[in-house]
PDB file of N, CA and C in Angstrom:
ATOM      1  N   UNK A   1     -17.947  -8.829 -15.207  1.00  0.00           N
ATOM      2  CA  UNK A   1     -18.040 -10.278 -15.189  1.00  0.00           C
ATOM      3  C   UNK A   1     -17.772 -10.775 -13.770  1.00  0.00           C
ATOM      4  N   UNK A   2     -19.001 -11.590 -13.088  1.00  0.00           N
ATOM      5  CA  UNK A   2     -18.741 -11.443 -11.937  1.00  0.00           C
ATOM      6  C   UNK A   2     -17.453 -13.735 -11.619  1.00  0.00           C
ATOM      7  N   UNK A   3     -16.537 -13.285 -11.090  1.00  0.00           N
ATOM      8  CA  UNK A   3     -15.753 -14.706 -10.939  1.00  0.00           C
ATOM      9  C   UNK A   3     -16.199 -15.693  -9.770  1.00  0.00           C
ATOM     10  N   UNK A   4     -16.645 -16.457 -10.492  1.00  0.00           N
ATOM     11  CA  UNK A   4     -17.245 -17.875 -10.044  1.00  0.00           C
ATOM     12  C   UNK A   4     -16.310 -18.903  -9.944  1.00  0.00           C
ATOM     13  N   UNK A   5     -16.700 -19.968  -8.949  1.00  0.00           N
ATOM     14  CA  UNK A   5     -15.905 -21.249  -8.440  1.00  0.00           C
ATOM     15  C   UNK A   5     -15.425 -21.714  -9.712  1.00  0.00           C
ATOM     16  N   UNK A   6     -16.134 -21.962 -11.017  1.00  0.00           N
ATOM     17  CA  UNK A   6     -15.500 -22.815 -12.439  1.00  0.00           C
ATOM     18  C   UNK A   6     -15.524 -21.776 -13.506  1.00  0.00           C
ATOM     19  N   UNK A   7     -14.818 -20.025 -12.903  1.00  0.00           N
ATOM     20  CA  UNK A   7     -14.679 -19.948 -14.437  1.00  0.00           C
ATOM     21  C   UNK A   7     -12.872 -19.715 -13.997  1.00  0.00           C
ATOM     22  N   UNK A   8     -12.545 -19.699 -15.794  1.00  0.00           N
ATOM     23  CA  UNK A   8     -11.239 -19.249 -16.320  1.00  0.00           C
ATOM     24  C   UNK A   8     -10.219 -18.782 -15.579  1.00  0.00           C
ATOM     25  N   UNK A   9     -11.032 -17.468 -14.879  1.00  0.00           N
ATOM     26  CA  UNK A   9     -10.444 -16.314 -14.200  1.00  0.00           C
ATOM     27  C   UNK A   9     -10.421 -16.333 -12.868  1.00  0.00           C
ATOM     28  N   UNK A  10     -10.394 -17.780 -12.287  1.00  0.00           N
ATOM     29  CA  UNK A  10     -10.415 -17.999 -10.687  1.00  0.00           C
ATOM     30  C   UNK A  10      -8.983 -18.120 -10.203  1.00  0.00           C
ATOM     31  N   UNK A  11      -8.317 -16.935 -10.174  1.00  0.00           N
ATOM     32  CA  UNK A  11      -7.025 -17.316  -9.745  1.00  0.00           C
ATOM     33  C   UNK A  11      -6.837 -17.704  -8.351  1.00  0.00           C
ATOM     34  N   UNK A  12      -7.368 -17.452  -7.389  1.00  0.00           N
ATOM     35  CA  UNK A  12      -7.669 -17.532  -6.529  1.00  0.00           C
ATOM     36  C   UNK A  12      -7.938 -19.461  -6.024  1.00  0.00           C
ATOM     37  N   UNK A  13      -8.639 -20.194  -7.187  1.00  0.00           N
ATOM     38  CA  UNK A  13      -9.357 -20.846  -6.490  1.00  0.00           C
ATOM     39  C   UNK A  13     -10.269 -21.302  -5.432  1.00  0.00           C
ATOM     40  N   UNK A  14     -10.805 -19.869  -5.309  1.00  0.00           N
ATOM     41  CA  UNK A  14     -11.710 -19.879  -4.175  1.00  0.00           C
ATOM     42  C   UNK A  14     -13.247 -20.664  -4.450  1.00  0.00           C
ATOM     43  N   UNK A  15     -13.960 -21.494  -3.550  1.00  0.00           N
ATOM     44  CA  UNK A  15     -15.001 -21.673  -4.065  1.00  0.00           C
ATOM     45  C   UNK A  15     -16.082 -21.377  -3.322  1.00  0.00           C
ATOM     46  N   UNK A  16     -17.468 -21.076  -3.325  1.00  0.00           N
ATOM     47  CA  UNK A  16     -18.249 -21.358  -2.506  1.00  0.00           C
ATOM     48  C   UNK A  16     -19.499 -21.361  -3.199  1.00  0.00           C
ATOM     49  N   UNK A  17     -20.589 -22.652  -2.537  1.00  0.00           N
ATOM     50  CA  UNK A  17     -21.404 -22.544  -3.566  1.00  0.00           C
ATOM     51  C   UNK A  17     -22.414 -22.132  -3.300  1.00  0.00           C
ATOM     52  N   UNK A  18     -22.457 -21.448  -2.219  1.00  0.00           N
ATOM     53  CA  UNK A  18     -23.937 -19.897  -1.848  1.00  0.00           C
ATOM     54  C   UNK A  18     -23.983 -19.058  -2.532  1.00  0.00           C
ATOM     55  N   UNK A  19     -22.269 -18.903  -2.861  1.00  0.00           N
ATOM     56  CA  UNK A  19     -21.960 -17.455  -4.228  1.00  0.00           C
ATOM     57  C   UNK A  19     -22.541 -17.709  -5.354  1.00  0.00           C
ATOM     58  N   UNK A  20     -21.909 -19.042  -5.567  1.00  0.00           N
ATOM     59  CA  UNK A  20     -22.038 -19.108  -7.031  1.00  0.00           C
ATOM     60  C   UNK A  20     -23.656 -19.606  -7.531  1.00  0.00           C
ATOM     61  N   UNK A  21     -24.399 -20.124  -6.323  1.00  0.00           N
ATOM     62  CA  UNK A  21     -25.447 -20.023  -6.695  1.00  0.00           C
ATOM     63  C   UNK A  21     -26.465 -19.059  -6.758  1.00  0.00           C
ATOM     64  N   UNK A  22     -26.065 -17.729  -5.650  1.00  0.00           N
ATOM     65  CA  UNK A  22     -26.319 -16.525  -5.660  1.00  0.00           C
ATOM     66  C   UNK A  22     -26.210 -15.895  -6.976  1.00  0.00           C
ATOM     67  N   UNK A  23     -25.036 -15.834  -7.521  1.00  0.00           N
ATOM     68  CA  UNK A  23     -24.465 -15.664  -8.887  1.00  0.00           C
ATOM     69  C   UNK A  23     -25.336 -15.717 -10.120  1.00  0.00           C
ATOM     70  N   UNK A  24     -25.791 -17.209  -9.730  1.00  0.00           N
ATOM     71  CA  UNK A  24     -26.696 -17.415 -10.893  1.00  0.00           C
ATOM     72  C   UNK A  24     -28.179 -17.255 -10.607  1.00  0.00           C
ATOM     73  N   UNK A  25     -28.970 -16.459  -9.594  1.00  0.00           N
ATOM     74  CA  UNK A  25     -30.113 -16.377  -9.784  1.00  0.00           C
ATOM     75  C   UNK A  25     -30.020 -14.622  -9.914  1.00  0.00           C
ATOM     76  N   UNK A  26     -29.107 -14.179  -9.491  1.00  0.00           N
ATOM     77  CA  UNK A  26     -28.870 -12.840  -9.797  1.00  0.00           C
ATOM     78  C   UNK A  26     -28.607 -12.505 -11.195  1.00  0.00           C
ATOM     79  N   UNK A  27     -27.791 -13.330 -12.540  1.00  0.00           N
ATOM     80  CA  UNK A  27     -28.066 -12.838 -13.958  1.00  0.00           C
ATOM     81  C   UNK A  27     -29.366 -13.416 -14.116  1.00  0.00           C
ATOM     82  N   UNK A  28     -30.216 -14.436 -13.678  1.00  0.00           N
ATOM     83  CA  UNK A  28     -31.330 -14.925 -14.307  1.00  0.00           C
ATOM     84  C   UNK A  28     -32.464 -13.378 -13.894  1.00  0.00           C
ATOM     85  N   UNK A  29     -32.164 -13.358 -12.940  1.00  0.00           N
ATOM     86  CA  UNK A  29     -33.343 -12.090 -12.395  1.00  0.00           C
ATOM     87  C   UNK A  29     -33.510 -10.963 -13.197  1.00  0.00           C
ATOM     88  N   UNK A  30     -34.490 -10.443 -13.577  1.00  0.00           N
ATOM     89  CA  UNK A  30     -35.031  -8.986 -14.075  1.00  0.00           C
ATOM     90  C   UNK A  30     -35.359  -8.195 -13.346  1.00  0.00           C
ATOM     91  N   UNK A  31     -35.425  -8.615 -12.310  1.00  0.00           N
ATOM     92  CA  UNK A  31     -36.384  -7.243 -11.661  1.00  0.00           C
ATOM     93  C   UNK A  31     -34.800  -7.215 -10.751  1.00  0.00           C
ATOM     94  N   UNK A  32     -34.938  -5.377 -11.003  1.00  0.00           N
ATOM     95  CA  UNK A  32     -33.882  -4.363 -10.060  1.00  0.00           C
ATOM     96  C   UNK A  32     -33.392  -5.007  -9.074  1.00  0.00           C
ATOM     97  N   UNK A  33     -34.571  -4.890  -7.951  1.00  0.00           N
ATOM     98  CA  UNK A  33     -34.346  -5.322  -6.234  1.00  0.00           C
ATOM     99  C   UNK A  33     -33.972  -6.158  -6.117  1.00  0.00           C
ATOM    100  N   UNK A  34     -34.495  -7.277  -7.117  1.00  0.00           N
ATOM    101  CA  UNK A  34     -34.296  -8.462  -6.064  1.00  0.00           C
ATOM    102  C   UNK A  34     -33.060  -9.057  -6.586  1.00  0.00           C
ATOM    103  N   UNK A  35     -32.626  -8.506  -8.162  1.00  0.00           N
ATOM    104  CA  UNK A  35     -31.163  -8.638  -8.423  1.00  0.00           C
ATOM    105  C   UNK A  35     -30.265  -7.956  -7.452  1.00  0.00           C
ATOM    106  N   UNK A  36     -30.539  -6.983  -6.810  1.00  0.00           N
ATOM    107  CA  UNK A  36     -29.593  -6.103  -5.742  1.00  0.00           C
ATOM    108  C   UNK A  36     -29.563  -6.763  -4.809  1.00  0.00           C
ATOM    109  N   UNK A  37     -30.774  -7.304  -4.371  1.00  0.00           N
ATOM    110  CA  UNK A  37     -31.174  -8.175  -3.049  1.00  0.00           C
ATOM    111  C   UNK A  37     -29.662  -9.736  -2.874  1.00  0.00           C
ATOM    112  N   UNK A  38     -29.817 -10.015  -4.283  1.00  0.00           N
ATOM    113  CA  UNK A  38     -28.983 -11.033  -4.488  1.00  0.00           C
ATOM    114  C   UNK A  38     -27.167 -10.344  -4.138  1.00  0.00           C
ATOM    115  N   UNK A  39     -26.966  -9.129  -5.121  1.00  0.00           N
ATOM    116  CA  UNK A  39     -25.790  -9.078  -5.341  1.00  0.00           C
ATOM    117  C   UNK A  39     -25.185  -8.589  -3.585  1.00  0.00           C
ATOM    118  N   UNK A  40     -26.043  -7.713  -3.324  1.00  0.00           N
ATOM    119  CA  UNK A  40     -25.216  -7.573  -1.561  1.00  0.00           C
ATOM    120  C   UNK A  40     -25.194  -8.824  -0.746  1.00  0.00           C
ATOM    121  N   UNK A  41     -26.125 -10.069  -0.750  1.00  0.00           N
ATOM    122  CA  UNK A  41     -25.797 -11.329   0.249  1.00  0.00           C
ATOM    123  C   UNK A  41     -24.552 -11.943  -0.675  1.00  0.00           C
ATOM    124  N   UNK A  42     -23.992 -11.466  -1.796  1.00  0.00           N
ATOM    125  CA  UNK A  42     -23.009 -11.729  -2.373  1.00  0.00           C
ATOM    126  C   UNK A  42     -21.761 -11.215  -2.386  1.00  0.00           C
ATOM    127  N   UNK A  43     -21.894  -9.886  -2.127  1.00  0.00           N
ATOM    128  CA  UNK A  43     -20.974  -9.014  -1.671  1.00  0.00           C
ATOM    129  C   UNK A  43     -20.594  -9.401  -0.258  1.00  0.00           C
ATOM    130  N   UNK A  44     -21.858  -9.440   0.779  1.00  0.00           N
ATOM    131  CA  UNK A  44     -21.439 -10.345   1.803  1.00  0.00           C
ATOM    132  C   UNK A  44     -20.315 -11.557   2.724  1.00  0.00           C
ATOM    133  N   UNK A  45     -20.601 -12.636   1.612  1.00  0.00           N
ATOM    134  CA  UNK A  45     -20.196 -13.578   1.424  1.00  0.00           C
ATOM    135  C   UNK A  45     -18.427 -13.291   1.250  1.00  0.00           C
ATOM    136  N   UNK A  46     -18.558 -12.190   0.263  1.00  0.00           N
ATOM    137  CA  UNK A  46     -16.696 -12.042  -0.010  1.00  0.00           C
ATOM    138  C   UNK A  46     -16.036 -11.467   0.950  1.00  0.00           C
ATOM    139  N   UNK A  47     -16.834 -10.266   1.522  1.00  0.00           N
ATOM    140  CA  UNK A  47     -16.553  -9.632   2.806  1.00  0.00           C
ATOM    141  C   UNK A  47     -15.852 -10.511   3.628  1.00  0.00           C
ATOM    142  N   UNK A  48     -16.880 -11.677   4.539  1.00  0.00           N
ATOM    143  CA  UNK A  48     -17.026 -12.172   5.412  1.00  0.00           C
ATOM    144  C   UNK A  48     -15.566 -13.258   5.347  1.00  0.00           C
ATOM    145  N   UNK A  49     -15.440 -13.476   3.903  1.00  0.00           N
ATOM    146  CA  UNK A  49     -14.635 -14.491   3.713  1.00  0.00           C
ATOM    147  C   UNK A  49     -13.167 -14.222   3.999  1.00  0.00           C
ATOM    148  N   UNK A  50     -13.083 -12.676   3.458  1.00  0.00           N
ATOM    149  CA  UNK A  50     -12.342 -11.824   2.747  1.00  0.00           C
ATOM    150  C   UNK A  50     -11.609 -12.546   1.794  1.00  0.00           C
ATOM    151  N   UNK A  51     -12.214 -12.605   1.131  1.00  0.00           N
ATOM    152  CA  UNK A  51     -11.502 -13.279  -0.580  1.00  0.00           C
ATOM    153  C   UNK A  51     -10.739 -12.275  -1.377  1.00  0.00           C
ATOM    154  N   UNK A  52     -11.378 -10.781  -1.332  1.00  0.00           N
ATOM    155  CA  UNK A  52     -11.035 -10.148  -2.157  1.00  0.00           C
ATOM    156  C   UNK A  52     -10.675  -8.956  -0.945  1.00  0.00           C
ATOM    157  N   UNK A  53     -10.080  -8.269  -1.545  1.00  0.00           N
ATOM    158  CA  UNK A  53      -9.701  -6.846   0.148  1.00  0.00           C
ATOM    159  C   UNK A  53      -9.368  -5.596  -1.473  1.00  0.00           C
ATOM    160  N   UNK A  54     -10.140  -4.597  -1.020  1.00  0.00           N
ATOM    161  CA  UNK A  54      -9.607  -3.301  -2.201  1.00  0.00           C
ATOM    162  C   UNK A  54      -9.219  -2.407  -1.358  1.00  0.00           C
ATOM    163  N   UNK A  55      -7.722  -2.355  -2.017  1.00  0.00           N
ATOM    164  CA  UNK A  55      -6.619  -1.375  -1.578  1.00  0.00           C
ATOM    165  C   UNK A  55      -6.802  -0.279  -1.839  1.00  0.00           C
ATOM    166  N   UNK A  56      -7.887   0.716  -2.473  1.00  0.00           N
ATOM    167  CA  UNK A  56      -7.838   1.755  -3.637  1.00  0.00           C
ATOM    168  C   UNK A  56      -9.488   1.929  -3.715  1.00  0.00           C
ATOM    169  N   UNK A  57      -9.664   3.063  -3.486  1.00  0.00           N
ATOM    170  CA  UNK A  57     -10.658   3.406  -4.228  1.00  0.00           C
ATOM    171  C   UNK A  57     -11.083   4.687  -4.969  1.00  0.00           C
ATOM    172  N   UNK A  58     -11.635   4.961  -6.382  1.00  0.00           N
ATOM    173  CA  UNK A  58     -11.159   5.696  -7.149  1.00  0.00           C
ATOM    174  C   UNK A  58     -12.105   6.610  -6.338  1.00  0.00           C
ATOM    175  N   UNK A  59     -11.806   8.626  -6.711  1.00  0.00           N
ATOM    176  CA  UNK A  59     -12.096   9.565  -5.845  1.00  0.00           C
ATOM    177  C   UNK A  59     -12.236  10.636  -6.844  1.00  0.00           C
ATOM    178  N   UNK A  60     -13.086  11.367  -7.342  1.00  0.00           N
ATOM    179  CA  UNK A  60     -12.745  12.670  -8.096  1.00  0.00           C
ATOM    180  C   UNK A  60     -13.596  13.869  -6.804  1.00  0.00           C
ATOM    181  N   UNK A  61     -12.423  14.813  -6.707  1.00  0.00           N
ATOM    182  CA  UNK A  61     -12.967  15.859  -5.779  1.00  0.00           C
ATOM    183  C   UNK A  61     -13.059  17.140  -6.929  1.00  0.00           C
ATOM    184  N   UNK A  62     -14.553  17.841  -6.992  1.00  0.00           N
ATOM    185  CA  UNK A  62     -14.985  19.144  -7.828  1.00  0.00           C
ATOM    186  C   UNK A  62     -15.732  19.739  -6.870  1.00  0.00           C
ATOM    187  N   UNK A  63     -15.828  21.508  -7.347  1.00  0.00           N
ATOM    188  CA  UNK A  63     -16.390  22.374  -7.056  1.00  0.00           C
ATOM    189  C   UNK A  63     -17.424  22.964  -7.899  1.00  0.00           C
ATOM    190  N   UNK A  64     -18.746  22.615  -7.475  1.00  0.00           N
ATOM    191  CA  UNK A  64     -19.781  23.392  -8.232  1.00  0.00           C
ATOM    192  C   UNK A  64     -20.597  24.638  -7.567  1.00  0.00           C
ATOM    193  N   UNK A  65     -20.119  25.771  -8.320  1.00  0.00           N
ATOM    194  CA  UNK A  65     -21.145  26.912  -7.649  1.00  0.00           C
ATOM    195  C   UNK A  65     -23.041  26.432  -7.811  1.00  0.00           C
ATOM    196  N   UNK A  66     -23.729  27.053  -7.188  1.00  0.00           N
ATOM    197  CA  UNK A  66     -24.925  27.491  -7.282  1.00  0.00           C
ATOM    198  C   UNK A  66     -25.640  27.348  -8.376  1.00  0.00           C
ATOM    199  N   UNK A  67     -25.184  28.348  -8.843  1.00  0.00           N
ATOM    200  CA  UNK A  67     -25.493  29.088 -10.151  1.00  0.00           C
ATOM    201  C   UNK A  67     -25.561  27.909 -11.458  1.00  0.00           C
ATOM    202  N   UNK A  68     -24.340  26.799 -11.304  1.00  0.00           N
ATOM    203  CA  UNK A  68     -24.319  26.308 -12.317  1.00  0.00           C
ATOM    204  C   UNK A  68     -25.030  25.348 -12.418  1.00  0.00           C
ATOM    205  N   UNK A  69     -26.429  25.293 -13.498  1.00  0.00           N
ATOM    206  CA  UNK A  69     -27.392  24.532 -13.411  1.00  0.00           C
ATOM    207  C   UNK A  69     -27.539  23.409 -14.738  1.00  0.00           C
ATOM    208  N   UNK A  70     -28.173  22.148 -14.422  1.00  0.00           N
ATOM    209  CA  UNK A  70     -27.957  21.246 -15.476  1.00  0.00           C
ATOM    210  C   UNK A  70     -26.806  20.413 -15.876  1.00  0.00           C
ATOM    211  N   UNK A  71     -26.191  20.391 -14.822  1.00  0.00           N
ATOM    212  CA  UNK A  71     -24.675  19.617 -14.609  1.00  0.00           C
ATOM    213  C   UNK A  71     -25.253  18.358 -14.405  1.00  0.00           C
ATOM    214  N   UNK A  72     -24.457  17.154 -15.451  1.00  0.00           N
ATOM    215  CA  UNK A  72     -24.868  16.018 -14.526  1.00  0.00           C
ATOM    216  C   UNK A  72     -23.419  14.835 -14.569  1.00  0.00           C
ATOM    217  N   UNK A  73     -23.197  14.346 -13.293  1.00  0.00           N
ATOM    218  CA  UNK A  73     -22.264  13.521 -13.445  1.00  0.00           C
ATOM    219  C   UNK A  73     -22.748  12.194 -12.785  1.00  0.00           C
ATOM    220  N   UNK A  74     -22.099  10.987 -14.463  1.00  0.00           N
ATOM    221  CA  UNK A  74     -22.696   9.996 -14.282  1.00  0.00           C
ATOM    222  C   UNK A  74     -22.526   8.942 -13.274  1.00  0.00           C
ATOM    223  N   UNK A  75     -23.012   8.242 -12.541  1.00  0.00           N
ATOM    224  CA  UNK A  75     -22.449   7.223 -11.966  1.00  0.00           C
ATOM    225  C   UNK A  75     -20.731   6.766 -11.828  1.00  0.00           C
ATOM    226  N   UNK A  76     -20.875   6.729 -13.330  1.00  0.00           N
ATOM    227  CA  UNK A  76     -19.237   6.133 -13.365  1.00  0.00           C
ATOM    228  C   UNK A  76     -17.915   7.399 -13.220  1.00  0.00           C
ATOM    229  N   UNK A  77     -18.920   8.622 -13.161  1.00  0.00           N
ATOM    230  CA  UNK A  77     -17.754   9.339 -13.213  1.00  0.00           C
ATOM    231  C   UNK A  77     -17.338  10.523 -14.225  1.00  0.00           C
ATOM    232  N   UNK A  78     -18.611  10.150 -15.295  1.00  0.00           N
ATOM    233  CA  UNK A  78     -18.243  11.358 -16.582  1.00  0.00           C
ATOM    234  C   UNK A  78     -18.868  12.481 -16.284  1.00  0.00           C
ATOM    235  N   UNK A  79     -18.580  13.685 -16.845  1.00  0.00           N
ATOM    236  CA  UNK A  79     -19.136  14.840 -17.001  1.00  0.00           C
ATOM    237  C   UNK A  79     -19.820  15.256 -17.992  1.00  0.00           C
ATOM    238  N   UNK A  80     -21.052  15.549 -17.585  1.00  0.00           N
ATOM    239  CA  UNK A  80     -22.366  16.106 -18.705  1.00  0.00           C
ATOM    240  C   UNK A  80     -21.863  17.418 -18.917  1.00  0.00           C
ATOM    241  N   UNK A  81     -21.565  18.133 -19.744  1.00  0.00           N
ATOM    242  CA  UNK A  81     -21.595  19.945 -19.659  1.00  0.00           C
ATOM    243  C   UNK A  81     -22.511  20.221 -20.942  1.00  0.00           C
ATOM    244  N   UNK A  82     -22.837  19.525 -21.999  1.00  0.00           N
ATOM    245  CA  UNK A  82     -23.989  19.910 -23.201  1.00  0.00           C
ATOM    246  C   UNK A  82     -24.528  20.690 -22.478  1.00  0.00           C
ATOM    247  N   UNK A  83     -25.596  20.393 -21.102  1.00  0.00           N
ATOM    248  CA  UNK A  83     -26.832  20.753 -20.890  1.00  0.00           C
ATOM    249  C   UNK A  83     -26.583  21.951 -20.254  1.00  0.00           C
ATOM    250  N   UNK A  84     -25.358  22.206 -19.237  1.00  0.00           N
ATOM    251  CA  UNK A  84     -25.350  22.933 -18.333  1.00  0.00           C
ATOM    252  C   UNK A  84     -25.027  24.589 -18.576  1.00  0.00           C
ATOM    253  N   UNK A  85     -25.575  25.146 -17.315  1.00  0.00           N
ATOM    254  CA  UNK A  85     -25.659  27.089 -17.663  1.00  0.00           C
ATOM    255  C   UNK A  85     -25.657  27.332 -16.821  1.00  0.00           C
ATOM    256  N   UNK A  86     -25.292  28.739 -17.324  1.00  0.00           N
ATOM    257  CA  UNK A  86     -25.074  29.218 -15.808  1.00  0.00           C
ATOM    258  C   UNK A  86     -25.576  30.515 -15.703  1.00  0.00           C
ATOM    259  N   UNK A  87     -26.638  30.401 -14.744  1.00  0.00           N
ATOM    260  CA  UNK A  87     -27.920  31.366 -14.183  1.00  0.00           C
ATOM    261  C   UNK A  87     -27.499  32.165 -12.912  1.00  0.00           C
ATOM    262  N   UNK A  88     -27.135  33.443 -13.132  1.00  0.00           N
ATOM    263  CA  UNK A  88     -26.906  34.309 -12.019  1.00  0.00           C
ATOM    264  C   UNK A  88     -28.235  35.328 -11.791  1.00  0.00           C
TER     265      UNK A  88
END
C-alpha cells in the first residue's frame, strides 16, 4: 500500500502532490513500463526529499553447485526445490 498525502497511515505528514499524483496514474495504469516508469519518478521524489531513509536491508547469502539444476528462487525470497536435481 503505497502512503499518500490523505491517507490514514501518514504519520509523517508529509505531502507532495507530484507523488501523489504520480501515485494515482501508476494504480490506474496496466501496462508494466509505464507503471514502472511512474513508480521510479516516485521513488525519486522520496529519495530527493528524503522522507523515508532504510536502515536495513534484508540479505539471504546461499551456495549453489553446478550440478544442481531447476532451482528457482522467487523474487521475494522463497525456495523452489519440487523441481530441482541434481545432474552429475
Amino acid at each position: 500500500m503505497q502512503q499518500i498525502s490523505y491517507s490514514d497511515i501518514n504519520d509523517t505528514n508529509w505531502s507532495n502532490k507530484n507523488y501523489d499524483a504520480l501515485i494515482d496514474k501508476a494504480k490506474k495504469t496496466v501496462n508494466p513500463k509505464e507503471r514502472m516508469k511512474y513508480l521510479m519518478q516516485v521513488e525519486k521524489i522520496l529519495m530527493d526529499e528524503s522522507v523515508i531513509i532504510p536502515i536495513y536491508f534484508y540479505s539471504k547469502a546461499y551456495l549453489l553447485r553446478d550440478y544442481v539444476k531447476n532451482y528457482y528462487m522467487s523474487p521475494l525470497g522463497f525456495n523452489y526445490l519440487m523441481y530441482a536435481k541434481i545432474e552429475k
